[in-house]
N, C-alpha and C. Protein backbone atom coordinates (compact mmCIF):
# COMPACT_ATOMS: atom_id res chain seq x y z
N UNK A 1 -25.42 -77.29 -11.84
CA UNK A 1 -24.48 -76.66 -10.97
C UNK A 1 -25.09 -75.38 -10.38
N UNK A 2 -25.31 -73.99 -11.24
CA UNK A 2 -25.94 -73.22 -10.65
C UNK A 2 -28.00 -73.12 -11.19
N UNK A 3 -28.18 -72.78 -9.92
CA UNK A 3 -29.83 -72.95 -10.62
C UNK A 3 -30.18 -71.24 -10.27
N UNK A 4 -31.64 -70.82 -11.34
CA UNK A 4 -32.06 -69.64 -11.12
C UNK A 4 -33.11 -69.83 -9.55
N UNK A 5 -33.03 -68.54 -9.17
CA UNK A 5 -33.54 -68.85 -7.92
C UNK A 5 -35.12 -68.35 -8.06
N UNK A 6 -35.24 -67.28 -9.15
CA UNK A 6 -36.35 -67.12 -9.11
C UNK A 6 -36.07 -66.31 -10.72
N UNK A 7 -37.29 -65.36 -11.33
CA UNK A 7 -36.65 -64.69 -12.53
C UNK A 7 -36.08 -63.16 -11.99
N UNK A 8 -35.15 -62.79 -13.41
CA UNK A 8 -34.72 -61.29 -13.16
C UNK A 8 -35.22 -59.93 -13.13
N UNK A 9 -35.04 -59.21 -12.31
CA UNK A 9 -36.11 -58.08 -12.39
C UNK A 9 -34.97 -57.45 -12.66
N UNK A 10 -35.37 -56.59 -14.29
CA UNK A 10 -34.10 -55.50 -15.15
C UNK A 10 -35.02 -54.16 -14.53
N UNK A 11 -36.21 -53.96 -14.73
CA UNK A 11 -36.43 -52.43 -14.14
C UNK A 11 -37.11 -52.65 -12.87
N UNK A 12 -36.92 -51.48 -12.43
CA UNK A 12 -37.67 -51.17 -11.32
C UNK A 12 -38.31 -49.62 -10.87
N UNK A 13 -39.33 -49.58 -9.85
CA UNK A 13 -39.89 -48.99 -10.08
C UNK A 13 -39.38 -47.76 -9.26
N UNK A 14 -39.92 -46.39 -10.23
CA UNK A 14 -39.25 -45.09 -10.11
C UNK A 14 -39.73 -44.67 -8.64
N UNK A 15 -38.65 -43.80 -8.02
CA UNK A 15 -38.99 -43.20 -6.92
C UNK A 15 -39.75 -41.66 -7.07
N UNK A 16 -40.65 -41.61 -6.16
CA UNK A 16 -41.67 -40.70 -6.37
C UNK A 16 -41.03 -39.37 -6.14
N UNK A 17 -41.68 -38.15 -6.82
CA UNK A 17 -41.18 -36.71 -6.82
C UNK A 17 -41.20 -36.07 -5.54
N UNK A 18 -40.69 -35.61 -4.53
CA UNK A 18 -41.50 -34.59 -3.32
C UNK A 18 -40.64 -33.24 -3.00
N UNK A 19 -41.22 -32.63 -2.74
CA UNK A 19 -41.03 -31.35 -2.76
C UNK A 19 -39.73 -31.24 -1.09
N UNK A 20 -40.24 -32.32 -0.40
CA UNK A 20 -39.37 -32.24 0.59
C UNK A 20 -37.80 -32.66 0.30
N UNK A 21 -37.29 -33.60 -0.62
CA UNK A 21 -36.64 -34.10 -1.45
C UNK A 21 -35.60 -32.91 -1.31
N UNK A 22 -36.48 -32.07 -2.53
CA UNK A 22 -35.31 -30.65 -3.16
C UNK A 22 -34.94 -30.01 -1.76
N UNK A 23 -35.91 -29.65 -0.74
CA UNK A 23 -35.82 -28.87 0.24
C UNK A 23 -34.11 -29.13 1.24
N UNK A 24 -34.50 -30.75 1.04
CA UNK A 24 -33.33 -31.56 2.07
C UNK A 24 -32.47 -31.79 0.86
N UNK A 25 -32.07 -30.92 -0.13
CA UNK A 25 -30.81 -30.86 -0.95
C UNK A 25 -29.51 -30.58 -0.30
N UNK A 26 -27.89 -30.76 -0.99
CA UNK A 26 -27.11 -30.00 -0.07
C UNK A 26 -27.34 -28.55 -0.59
N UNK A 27 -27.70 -28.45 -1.67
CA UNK A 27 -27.36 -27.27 -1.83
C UNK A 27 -28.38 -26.06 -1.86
N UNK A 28 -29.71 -26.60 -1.60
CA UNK A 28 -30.64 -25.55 -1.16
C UNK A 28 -30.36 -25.18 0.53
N UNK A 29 -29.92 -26.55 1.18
CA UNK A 29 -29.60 -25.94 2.48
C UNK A 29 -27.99 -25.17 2.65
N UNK A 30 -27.76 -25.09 1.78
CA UNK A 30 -26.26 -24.05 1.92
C UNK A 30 -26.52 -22.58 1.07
N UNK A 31 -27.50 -22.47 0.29
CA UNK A 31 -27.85 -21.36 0.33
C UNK A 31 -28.97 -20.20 1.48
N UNK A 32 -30.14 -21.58 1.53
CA UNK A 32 -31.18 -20.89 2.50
C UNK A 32 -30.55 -20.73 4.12
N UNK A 33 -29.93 -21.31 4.41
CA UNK A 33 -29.85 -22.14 5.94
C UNK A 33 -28.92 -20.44 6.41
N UNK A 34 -28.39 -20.43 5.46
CA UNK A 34 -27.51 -19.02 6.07
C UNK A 34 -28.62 -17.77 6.02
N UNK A 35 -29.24 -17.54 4.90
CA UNK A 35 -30.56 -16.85 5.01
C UNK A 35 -31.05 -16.63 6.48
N UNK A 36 -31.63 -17.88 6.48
CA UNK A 36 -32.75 -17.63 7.53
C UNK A 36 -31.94 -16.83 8.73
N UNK A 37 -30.53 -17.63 9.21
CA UNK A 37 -29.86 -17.62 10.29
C UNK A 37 -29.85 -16.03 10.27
N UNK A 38 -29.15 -15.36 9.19
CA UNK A 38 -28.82 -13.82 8.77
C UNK A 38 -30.24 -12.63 9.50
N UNK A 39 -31.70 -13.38 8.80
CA UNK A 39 -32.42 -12.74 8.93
C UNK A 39 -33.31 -12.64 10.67
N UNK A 40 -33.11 -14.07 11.20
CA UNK A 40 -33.48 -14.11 12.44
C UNK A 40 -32.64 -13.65 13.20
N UNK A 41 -30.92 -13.39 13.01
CA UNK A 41 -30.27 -12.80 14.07
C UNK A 41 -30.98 -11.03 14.07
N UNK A 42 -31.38 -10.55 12.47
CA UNK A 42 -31.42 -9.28 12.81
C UNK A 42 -32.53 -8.60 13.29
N UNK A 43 -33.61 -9.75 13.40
CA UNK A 43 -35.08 -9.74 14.45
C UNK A 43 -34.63 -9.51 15.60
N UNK A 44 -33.55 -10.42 16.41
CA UNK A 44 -33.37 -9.88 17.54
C UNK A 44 -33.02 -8.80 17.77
N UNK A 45 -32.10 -8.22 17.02
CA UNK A 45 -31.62 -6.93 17.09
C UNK A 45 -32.36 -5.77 17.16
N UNK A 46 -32.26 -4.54 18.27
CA UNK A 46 -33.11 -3.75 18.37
C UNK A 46 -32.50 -2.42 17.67
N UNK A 47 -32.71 -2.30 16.34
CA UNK A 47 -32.16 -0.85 15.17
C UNK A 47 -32.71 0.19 15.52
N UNK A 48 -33.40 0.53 16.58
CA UNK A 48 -34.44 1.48 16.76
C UNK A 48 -33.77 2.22 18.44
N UNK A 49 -32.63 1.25 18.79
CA UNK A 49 -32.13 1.63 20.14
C UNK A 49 -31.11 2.71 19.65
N UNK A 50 -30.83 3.81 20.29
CA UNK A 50 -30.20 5.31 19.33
C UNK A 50 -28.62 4.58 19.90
N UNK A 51 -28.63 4.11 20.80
CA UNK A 51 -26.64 3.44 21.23
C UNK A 51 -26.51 2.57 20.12
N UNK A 52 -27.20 1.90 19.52
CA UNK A 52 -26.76 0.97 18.16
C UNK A 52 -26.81 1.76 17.18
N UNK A 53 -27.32 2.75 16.57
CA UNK A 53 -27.48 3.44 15.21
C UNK A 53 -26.20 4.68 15.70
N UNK A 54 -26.04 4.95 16.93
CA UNK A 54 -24.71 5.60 17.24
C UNK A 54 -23.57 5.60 16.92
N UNK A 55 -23.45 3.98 17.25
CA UNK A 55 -22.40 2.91 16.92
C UNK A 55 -22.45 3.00 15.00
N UNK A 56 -23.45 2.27 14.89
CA UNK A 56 -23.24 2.05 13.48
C UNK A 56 -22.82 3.46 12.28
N UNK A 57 -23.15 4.38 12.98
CA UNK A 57 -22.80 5.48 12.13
C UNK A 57 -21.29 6.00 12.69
N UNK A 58 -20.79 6.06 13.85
CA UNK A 58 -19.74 5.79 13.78
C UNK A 58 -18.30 5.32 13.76
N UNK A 59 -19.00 4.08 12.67
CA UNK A 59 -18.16 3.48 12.10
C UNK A 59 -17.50 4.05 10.80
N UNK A 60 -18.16 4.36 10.15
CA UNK A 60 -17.62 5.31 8.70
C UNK A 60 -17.36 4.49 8.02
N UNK A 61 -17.23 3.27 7.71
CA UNK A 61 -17.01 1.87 6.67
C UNK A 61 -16.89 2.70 5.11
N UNK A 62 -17.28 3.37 4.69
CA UNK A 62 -16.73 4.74 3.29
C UNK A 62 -15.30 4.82 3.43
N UNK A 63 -15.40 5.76 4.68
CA UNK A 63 -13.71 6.08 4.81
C UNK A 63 -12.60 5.00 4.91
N UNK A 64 -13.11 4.11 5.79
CA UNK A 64 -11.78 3.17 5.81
C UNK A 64 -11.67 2.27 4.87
N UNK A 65 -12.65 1.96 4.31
CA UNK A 65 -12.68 1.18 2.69
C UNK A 65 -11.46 1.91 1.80
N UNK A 66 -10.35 1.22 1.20
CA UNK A 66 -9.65 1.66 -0.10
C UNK A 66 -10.48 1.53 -1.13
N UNK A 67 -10.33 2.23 -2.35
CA UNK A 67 -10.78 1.59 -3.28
C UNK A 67 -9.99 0.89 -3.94
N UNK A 68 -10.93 0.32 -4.97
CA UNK A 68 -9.93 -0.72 -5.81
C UNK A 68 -8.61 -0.38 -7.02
N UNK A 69 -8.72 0.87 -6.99
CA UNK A 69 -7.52 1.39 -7.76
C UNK A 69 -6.38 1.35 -6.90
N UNK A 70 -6.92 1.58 -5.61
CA UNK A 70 -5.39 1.70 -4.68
C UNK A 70 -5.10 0.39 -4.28
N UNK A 71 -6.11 -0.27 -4.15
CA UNK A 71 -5.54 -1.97 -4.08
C UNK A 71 -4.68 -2.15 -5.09
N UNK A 72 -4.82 -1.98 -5.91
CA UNK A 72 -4.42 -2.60 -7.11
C UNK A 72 -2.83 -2.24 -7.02
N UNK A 73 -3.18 -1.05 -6.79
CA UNK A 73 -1.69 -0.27 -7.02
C UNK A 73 -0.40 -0.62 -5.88
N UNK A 74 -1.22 -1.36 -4.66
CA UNK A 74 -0.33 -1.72 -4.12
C UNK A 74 0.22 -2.98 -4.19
N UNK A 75 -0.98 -3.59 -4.63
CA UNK A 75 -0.45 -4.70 -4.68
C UNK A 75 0.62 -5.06 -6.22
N UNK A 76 1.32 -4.52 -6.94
CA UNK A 76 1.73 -4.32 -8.25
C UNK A 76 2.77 -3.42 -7.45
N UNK A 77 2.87 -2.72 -6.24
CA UNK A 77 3.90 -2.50 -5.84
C UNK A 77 4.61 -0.87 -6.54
N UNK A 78 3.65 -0.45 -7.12
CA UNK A 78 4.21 0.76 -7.87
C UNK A 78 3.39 1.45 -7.26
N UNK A 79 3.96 2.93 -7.03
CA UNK A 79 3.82 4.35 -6.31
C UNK A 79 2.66 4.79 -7.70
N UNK A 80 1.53 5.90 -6.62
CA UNK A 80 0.39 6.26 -7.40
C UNK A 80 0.62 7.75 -7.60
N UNK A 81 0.43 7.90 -8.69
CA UNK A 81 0.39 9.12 -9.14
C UNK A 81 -0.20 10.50 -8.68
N UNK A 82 0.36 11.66 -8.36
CA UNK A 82 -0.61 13.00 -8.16
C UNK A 82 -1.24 13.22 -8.69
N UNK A 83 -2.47 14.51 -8.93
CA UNK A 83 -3.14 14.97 -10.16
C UNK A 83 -2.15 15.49 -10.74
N UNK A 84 -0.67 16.18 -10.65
CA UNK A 84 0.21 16.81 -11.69
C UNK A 84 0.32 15.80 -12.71
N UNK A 85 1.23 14.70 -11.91
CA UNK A 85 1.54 13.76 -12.61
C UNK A 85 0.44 13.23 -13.83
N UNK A 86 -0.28 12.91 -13.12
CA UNK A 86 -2.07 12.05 -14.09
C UNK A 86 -1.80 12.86 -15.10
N UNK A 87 -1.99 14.66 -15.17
CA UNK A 87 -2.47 15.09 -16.25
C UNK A 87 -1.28 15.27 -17.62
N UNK A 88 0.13 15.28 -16.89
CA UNK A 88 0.91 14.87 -17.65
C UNK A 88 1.37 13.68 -18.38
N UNK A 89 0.67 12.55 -17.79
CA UNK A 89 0.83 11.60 -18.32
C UNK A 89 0.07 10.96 -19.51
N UNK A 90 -1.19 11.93 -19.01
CA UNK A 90 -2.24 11.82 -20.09
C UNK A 90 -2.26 12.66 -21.43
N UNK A 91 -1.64 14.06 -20.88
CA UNK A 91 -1.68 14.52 -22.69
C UNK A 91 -0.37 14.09 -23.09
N UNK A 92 0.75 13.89 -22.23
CA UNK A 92 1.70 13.19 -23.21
C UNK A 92 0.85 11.90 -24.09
N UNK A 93 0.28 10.87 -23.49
CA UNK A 93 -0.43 9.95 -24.06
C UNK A 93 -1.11 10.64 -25.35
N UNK A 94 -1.82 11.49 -24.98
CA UNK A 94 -2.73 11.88 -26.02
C UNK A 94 -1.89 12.75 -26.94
N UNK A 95 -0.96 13.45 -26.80
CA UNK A 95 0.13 13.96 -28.19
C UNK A 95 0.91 12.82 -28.58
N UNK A 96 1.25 11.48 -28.18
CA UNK A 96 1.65 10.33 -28.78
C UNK A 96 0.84 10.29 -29.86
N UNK A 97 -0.46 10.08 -29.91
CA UNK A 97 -1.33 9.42 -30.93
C UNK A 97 -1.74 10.22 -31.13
N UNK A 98 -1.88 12.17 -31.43
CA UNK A 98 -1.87 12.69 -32.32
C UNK A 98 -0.95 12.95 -32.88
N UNK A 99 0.11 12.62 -32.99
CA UNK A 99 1.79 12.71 -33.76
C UNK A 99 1.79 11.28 -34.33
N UNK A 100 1.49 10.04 -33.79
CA UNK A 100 1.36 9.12 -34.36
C UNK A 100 0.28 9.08 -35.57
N UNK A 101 -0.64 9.80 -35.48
CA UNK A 101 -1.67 9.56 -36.75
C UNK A 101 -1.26 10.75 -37.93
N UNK A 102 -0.70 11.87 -37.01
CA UNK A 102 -0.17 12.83 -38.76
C UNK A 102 1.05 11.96 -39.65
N UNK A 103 1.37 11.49 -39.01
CA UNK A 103 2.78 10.36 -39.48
C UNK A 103 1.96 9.81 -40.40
N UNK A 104 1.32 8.51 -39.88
CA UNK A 104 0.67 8.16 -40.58
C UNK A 104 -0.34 7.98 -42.42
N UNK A 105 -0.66 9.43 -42.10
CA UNK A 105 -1.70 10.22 -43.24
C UNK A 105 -0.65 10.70 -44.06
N UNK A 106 0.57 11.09 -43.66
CA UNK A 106 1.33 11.62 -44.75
C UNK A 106 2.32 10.82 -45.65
């Protein structure tokens, strides 16, 4: 009924190593590919023209940056403290747990 047509081949033979292989990865080209792009746009760019370093300095990117304490704080939705406040909040903190530890010892 059924006949073999010829015999079975169980292995076969390995595909060779190449360096072009890794290159044409997805994921070497999603790291490099933005690279290159990054570094050849800033060849064109002329940093040495004083209207671009004009520009770029005044931008101030320091100043308008929050930091991450005030992110935080807004996003949690609670009002940030003065320095009055801070320092009261802190030695109250810190006479908590020196009143908490004479308790303690005695």
């Amino acid at each position: 009924m059924f006949e073999s047509v010829g015999r079975k081949r169980y292995f076969h033979e390995r595909e060779e190593f190449t360096v072009i292989d890794i290159l044409r990865s997805r994921m070497v080209l999603m790291m490099f590919l933005p690279m290159v792009i990054l570094f050849t746009a800033l060849k064109f760019l002329d940093l040495d023209d004083p209207e671009v370093k004009q520009d770029l300095n005044s931008l101030n990117l320091k100043e308008r940056l929050p930091e991450l304490s005030e992110l935080i704080v807004k996003l949690t939705g609670k009002k940030p403290l003065d320095a009055k406040q801070r320092t009261k909040e802190i030695t109250k903190s810190q006479g908590e747990v020196l009143l908490g530890d004479e308790n303690a010892t005695t």
